[in-house]
Protein backbone atom coordinates (compact mmCIF):
# COMPACT_ATOMS: atom_id res chain seq x y z
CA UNK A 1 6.28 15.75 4.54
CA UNK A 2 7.57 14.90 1.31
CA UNK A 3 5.69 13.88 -1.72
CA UNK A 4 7.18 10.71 -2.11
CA UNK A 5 6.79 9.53 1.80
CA UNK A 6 3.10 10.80 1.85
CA UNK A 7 2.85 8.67 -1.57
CA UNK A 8 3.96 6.01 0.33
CA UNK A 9 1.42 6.46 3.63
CA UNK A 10 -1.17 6.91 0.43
CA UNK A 11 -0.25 3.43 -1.49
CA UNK A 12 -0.18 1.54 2.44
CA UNK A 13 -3.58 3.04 2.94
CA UNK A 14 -4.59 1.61 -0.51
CA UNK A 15 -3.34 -1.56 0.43
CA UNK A 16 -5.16 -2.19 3.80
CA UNK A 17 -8.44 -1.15 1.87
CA UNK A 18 -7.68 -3.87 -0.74
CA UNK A 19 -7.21 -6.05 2.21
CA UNK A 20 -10.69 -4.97 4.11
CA UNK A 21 -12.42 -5.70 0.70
CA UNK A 22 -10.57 -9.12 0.23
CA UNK A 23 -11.95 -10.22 3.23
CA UNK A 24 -15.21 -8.83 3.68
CA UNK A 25 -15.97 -9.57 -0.09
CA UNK A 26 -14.10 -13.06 0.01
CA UNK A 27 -12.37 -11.89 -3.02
CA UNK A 28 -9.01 -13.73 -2.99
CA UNK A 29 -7.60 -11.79 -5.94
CA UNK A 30 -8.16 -8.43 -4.21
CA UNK A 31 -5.32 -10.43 -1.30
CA UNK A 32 -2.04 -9.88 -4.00
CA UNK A 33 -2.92 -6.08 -4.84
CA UNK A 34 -3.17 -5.34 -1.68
CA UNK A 35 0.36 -6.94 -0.98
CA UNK A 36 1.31 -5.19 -4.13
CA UNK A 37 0.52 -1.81 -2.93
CA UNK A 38 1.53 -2.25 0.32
CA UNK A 39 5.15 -3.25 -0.60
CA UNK A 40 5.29 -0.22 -3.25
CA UNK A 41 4.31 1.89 -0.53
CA UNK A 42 7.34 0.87 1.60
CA UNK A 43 9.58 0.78 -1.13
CA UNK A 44 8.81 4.67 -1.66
CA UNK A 45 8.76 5.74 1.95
CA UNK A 46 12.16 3.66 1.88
CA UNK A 47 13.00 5.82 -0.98
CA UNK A 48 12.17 9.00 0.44
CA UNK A 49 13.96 8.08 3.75
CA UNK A 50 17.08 7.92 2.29
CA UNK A 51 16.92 11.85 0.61
C-alpha cells in the first residue's frame, strides 16, 4: 500500500471519529472537520489512484 492511499484510509478514519464525537458530544463544529478530513482523505487516495 502506498503512503499516500494509507494517508488517505488514515485522514477517512480521522474523519468518522470527528463525526462520532460531533454527535455523541453535540458539538456541531466538530460536523465540518470531519467533512474536511474526510474529503482530503479522498482527494489523496484519488491522488494515489492515479500513480
Amino acid at each position: 500500500m502506498s503512503g499516500a492511499k494509507r494517508s488517505g484510509y488514515l485522514f477517512m478514519a480521522a474523519g468518522c471519529a470527528f463525526f462520532l464525537a460531533a454527535y455523541l458530544g453535540t458539538q456541531v463544529a466538530f460536523y465540518g472537520i470531519a467533512a474536511a478530513f474526510i474529503a482530503i482523505g479522498a482527494s489523496r487516495m484519488a491522488r494515489a489512484g492515479r500513480r
